[in-house]
C-alpha atoms as a PDB file:
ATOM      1  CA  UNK A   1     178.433 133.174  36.480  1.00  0.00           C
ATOM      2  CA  UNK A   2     177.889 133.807  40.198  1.00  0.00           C
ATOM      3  CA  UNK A   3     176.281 131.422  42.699  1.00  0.00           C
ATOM      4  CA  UNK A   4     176.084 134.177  45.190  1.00  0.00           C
ATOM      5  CA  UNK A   5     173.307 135.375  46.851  1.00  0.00           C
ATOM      6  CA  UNK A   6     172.359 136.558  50.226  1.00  0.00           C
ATOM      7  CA  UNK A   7     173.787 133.426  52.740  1.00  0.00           C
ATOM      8  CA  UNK A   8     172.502 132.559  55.455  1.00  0.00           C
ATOM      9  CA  UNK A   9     173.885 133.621  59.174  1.00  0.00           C
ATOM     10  CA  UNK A  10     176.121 135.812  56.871  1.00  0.00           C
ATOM     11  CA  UNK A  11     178.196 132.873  55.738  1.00  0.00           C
ATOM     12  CA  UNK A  12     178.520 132.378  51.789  1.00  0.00           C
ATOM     13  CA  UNK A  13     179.032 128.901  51.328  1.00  0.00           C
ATOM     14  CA  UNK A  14     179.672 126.483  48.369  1.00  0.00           C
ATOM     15  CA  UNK A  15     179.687 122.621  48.192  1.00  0.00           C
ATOM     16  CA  UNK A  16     182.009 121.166  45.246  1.00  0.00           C
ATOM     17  CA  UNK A  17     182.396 117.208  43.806  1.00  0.00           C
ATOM     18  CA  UNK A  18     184.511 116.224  40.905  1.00  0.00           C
ATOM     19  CA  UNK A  19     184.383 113.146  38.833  1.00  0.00           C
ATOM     20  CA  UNK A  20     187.470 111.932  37.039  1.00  0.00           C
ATOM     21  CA  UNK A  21     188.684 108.850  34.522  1.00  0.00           C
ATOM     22  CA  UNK A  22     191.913 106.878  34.518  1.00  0.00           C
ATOM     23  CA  UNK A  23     194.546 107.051  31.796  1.00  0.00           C
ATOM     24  CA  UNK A  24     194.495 104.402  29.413  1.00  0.00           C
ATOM     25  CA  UNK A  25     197.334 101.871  31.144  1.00  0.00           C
ATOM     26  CA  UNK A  26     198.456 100.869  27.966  1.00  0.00           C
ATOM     27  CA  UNK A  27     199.386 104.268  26.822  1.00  0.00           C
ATOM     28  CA  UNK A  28     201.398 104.853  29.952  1.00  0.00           C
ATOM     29  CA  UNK A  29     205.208 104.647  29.557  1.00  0.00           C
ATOM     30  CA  UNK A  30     206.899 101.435  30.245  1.00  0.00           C
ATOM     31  CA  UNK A  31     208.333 102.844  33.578  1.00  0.00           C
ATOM     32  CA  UNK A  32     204.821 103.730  34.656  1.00  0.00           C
ATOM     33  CA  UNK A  33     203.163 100.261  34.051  1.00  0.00           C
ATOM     34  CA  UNK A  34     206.171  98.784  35.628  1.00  0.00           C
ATOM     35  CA  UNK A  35     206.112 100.747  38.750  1.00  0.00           C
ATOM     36  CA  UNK A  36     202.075 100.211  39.014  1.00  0.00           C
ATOM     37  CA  UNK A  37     202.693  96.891  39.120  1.00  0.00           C
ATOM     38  CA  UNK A  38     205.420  96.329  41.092  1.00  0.00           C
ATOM     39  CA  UNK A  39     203.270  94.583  43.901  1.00  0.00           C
ATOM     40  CA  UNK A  40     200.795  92.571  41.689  1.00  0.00           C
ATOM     41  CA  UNK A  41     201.127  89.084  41.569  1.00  0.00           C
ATOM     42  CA  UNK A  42     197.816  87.712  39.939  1.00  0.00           C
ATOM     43  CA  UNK A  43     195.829  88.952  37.192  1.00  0.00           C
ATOM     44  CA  UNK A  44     193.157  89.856  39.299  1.00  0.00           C
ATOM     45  CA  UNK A  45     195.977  92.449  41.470  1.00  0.00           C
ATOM     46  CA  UNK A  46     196.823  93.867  37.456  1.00  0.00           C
ATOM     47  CA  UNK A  47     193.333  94.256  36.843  1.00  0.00           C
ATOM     48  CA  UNK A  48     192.656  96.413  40.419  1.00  0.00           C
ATOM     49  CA  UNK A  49     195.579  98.345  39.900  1.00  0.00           C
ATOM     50  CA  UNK A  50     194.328  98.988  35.876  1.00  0.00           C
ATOM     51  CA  UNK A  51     190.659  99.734  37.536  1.00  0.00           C
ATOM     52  CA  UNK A  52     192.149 102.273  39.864  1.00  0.00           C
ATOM     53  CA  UNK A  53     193.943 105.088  38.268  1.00  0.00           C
ATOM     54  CA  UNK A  54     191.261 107.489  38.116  1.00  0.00           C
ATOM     55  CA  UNK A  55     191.726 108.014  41.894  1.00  0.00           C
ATOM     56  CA  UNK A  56     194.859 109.127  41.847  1.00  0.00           C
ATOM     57  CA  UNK A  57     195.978 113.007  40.429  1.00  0.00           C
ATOM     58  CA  UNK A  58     199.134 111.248  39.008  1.00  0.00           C
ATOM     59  CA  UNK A  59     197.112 108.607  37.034  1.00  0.00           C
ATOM     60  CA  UNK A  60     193.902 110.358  36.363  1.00  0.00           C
ATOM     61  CA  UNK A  61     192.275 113.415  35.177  1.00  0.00           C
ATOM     62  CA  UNK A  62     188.892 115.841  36.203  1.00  0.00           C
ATOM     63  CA  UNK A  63     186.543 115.435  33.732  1.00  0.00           C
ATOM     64  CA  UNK A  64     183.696 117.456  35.808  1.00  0.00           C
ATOM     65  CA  UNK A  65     183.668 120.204  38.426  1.00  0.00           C
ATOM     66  CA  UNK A  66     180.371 120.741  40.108  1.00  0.00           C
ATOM     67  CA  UNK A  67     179.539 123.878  42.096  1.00  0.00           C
ATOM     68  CA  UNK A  68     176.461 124.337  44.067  1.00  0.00           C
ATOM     69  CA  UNK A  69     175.009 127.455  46.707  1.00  0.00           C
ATOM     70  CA  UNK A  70     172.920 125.195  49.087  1.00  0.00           C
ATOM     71  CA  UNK A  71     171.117 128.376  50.089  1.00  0.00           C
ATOM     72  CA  UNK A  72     170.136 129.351  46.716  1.00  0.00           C
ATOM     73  CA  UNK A  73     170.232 125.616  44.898  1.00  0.00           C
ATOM     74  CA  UNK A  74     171.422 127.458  42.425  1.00  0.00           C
ATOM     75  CA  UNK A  75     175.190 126.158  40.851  1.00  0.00           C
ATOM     76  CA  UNK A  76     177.651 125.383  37.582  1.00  0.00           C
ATOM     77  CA  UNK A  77     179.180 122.020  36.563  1.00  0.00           C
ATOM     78  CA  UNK A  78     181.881 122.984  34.435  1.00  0.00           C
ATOM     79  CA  UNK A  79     182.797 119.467  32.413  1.00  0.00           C
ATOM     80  CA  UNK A  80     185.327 118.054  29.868  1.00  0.00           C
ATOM     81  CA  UNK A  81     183.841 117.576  25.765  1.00  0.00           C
ATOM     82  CA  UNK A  82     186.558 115.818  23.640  1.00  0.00           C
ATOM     83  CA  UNK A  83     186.852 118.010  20.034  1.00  0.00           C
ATOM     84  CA  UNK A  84     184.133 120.393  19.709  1.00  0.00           C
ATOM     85  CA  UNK A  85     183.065 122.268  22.807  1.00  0.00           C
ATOM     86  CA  UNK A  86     179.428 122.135  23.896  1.00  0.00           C
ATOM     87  CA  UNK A  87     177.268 125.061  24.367  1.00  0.00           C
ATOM     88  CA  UNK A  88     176.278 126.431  27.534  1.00  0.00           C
ATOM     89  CA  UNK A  89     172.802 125.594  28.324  1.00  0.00           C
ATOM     90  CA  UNK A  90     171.300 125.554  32.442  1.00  0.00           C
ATOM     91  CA  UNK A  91     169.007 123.074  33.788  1.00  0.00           C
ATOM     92  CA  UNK A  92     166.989 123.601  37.247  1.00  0.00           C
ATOM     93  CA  UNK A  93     169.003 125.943  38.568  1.00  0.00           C
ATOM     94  CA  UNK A  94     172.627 124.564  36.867  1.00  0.00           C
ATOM     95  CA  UNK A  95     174.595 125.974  34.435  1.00  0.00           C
ATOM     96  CA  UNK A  96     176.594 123.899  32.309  1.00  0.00           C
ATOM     97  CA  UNK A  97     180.059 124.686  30.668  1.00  0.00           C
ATOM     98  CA  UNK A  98     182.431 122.652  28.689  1.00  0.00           C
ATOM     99  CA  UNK A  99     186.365 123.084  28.099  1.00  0.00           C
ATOM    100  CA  UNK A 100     189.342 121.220  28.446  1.00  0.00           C
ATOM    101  CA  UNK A 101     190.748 120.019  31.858  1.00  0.00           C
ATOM    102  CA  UNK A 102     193.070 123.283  32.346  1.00  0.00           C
ATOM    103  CA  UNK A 103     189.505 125.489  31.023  1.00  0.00           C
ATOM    104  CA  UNK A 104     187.361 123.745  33.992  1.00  0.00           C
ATOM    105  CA  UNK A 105     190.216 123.717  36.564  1.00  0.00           C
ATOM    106  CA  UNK A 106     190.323 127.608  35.921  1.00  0.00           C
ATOM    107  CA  UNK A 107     186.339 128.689  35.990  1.00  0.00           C
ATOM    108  CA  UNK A 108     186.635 126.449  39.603  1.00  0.00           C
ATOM    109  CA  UNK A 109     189.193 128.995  41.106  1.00  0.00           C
ATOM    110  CA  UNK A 110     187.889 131.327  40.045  1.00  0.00           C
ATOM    111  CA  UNK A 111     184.299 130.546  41.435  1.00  0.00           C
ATOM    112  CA  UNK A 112     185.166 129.297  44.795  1.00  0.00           C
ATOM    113  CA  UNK A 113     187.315 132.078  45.832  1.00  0.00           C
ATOM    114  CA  UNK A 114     184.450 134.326  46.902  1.00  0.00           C
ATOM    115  CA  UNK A 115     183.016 131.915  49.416  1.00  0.00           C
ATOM    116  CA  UNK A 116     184.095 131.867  53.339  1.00  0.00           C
ATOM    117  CA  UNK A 117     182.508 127.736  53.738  1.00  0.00           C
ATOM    118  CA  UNK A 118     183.104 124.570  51.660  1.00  0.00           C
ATOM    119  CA  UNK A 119     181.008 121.871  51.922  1.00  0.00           C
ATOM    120  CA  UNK A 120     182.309 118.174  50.608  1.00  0.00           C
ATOM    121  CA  UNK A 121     181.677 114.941  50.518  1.00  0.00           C
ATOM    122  CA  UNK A 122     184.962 113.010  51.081  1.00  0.00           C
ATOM    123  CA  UNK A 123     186.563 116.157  49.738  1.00  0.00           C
ATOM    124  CA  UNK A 124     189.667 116.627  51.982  1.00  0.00           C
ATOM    125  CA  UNK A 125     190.613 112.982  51.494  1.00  0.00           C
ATOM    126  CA  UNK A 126     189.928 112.674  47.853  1.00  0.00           C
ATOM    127  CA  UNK A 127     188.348 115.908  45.639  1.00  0.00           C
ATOM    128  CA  UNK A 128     190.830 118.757  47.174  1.00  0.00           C
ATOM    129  CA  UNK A 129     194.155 116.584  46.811  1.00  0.00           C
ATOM    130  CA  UNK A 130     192.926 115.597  43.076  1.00  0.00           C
ATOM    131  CA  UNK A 131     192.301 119.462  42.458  1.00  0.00           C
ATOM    132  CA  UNK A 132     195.590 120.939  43.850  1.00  0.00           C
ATOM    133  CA  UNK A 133     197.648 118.259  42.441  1.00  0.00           C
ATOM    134  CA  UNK A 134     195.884 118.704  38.944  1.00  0.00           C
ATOM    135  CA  UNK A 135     196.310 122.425  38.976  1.00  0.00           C
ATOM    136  CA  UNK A 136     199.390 122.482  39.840  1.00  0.00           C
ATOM    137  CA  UNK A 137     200.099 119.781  36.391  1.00  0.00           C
ATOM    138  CA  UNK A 138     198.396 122.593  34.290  1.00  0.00           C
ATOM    139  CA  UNK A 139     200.577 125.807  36.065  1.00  0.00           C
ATOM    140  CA  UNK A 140     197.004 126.989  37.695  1.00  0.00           C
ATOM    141  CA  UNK A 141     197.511 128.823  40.979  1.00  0.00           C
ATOM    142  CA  UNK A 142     194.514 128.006  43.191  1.00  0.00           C
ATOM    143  CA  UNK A 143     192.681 130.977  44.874  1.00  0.00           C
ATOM    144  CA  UNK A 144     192.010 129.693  48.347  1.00  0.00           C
ATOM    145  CA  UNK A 145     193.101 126.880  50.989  1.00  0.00           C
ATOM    146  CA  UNK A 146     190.873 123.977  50.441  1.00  0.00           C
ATOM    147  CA  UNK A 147     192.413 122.148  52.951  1.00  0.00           C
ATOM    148  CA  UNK A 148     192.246 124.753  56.205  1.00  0.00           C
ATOM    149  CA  UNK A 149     191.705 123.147  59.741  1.00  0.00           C
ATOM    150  CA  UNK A 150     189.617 119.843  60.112  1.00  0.00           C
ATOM    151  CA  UNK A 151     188.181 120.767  63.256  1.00  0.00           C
ATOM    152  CA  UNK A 152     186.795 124.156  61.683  1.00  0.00           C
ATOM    153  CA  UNK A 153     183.759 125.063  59.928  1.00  0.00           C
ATOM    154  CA  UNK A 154     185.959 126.739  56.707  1.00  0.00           C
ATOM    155  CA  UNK A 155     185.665 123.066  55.317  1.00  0.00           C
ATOM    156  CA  UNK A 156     182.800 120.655  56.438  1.00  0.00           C
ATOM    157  CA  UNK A 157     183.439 117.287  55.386  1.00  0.00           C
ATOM    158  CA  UNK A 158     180.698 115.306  55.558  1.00  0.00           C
ATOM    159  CA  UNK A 159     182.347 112.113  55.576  1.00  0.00           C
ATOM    160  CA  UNK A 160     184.585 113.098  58.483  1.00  0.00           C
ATOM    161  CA  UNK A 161     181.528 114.824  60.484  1.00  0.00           C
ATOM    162  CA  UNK A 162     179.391 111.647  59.806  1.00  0.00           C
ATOM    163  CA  UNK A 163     181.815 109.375  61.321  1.00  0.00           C
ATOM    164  CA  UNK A 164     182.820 112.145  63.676  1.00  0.00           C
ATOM    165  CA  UNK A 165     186.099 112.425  62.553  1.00  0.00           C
ATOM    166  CA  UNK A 166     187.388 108.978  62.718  1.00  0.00           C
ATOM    167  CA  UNK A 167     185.467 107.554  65.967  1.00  0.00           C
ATOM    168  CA  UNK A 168     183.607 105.424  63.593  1.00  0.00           C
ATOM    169  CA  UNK A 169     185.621 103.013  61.795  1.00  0.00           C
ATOM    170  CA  UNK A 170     183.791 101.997  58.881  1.00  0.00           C
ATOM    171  CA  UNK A 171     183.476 104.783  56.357  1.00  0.00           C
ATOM    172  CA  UNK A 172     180.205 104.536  53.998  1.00  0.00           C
ATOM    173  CA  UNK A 173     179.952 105.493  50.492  1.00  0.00           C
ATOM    174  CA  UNK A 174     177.583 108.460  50.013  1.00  0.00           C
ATOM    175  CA  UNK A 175     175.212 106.364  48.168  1.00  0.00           C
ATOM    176  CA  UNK A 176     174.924 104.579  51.557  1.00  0.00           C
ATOM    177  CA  UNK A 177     174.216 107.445  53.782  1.00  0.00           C
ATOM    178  CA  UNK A 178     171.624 108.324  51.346  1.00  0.00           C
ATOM    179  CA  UNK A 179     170.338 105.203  51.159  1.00  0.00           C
ATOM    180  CA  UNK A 180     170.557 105.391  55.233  1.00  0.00           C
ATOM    181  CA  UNK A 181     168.253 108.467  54.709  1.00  0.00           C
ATOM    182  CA  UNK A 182     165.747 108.658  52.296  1.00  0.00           C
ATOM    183  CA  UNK A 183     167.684 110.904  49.884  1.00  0.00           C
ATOM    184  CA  UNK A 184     167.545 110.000  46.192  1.00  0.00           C
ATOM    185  CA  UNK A 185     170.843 108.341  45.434  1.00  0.00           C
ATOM    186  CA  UNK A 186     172.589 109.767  42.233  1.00  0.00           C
ATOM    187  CA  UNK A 187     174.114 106.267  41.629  1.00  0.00           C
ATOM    188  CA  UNK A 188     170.840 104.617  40.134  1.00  0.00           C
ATOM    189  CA  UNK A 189     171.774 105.583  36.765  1.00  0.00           C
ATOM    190  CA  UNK A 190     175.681 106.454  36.720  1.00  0.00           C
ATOM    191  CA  UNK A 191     178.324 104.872  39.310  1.00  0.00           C
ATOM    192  CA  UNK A 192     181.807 106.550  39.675  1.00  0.00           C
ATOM    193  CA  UNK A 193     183.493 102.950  38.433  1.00  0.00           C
ATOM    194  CA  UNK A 194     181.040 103.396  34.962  1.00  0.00           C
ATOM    195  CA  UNK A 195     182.417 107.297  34.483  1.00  0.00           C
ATOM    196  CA  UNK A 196     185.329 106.422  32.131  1.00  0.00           C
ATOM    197  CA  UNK A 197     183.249 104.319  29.720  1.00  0.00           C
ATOM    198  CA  UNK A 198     180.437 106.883  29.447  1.00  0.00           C
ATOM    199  CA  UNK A 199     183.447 109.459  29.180  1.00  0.00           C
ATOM    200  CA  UNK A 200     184.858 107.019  26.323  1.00  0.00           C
ATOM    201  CA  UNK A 201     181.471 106.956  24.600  1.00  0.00           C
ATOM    202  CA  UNK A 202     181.219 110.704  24.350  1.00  0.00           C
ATOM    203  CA  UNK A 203     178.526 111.155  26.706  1.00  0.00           C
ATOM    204  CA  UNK A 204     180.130 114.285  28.487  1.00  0.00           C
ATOM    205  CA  UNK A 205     176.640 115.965  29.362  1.00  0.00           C
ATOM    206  CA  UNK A 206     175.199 112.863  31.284  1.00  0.00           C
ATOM    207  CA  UNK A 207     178.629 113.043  33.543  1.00  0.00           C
ATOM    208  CA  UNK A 208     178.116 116.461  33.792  1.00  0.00           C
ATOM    209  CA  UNK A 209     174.160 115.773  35.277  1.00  0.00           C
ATOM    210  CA  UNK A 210     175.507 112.711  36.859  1.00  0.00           C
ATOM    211  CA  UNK A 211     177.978 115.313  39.003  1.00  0.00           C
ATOM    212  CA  UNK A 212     175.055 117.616  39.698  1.00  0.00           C
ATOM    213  CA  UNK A 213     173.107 114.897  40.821  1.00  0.00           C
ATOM    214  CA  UNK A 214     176.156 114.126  43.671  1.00  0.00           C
ATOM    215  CA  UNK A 215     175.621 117.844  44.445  1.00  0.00           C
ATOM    216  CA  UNK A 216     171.958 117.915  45.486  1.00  0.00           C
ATOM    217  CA  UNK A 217     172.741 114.756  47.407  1.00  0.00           C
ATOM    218  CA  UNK A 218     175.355 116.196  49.180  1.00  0.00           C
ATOM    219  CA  UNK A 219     173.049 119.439  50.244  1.00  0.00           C
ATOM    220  CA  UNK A 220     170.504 116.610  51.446  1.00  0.00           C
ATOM    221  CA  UNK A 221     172.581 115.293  53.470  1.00  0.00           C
ATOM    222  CA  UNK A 222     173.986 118.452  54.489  1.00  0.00           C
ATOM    223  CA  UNK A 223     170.282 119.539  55.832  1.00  0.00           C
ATOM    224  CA  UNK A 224     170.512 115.675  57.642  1.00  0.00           C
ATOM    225  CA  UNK A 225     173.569 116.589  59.506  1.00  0.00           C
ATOM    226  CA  UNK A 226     173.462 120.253  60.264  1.00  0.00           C
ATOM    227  CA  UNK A 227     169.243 119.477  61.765  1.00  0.00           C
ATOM    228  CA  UNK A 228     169.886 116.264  63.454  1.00  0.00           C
ATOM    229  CA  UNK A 229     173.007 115.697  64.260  1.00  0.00           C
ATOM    230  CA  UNK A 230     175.226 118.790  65.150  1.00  0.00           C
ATOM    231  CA  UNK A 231     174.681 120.431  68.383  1.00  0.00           C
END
């Protein structure tokens, strides 16, 4: 499906999120456990470490890609369904596709190679590293350089623009800067810590709308930035 339409000031742009879950811990290899633990002395240090593999590539998996045209508001979320796939269905302006990690990592390079901008939240510190890495895991050759200059406009981070690359300490959550805003949080129903256990229950479509959700978020505060704040 293409997101494409005509862009404005001739510039096709796309802005992407992914959600992900940690392994199990206790089906990771003796080695693995011992090495993730090497540093944690109390139960509560076990239990961080145990809470934090889904933000690492080496620990975690994608479970949902989301891919939206801020021009257009128009997009595809391309999510993980354990056994039987789920059939494609759209919903205000999303289309929805299911398919194993390696199936969703694959429809994402081959959407975002036709746009010139990328537009994340967080995304060269966290989303771009978990896609490369996880690509490379599953042999997929990725179609463009997520991770070009910072300075540039090929990649707007909003994070780093927000805190103008660094100047500000303290980094925010998104659900902050929304807060901060007016713009309708997408944690109220879903928060990224809750993702595994609705992953676990089967609930693949509501992580797929919950990844949507961080989508039209990010465009809002997009329209905050590029109106009010950039020169």
């Amino acid at each position: 499906m293409s997101l494409k339409s005509f862009p404005i000031n001739n510039v096709s742009r796309i802005i992407f999120d992914i959600e992900t879950v940690g392994k199990d811990f206790e089906q990771l290899d003796e080695a693995t456990q011992d090495y993730l633990l090497k540093y944690a002395e109390s139960e509560d240090e076990r239990q961080a470490v145990r809470d934090s593999l889904s933000f690492y590539p080496l620990t975690g998996e994608i479970v949902a890609i989301g891919m939206l045209n801020p021009d257009t508001m128009k997009g595809a979320v391309y999510f993980q369904a354990s056994g039987d796939l789920m059939l494609p269905f759209e919903e205000e302006g999303i289309r929805y596709e299911s398919g194993s990690e390696k199936d969703i990592i694959v429809k994402f390079w081959g959407s975002v190679k036709g746009y010139e901008e990328f537009v994340t939240f967080n995304g060269r510190a966290f989303d771009c590293p978990f896609i490369l890495i996880r690509s490379a895991i599953h042999k997929v050759k990725p179609t463009r350089d997520l991770m070009p200059n910072r300075y540039k406009d090929q990649h707007i981070d909003l994070l780093d623009r927000l805190t103008f690359f660094g100047a500000s300490r303290r980094k925010f959550s998104l659900d902050m800067w929304c807060r901060t805003f007016g713009i309708k949080s997408p944690k109220t129903d879903i928060t990224g810590y809750e993702v595994k256990d609705v992953f676990k229950a089967g609930r693949y479509a509501d992580i797929a709308r919950y990844c949507a959700g961080d989508l039209r978020a990010t465009k809002e505060l997009l329209d905050c930035w590029e109106n009010y704040i950039k020169a």
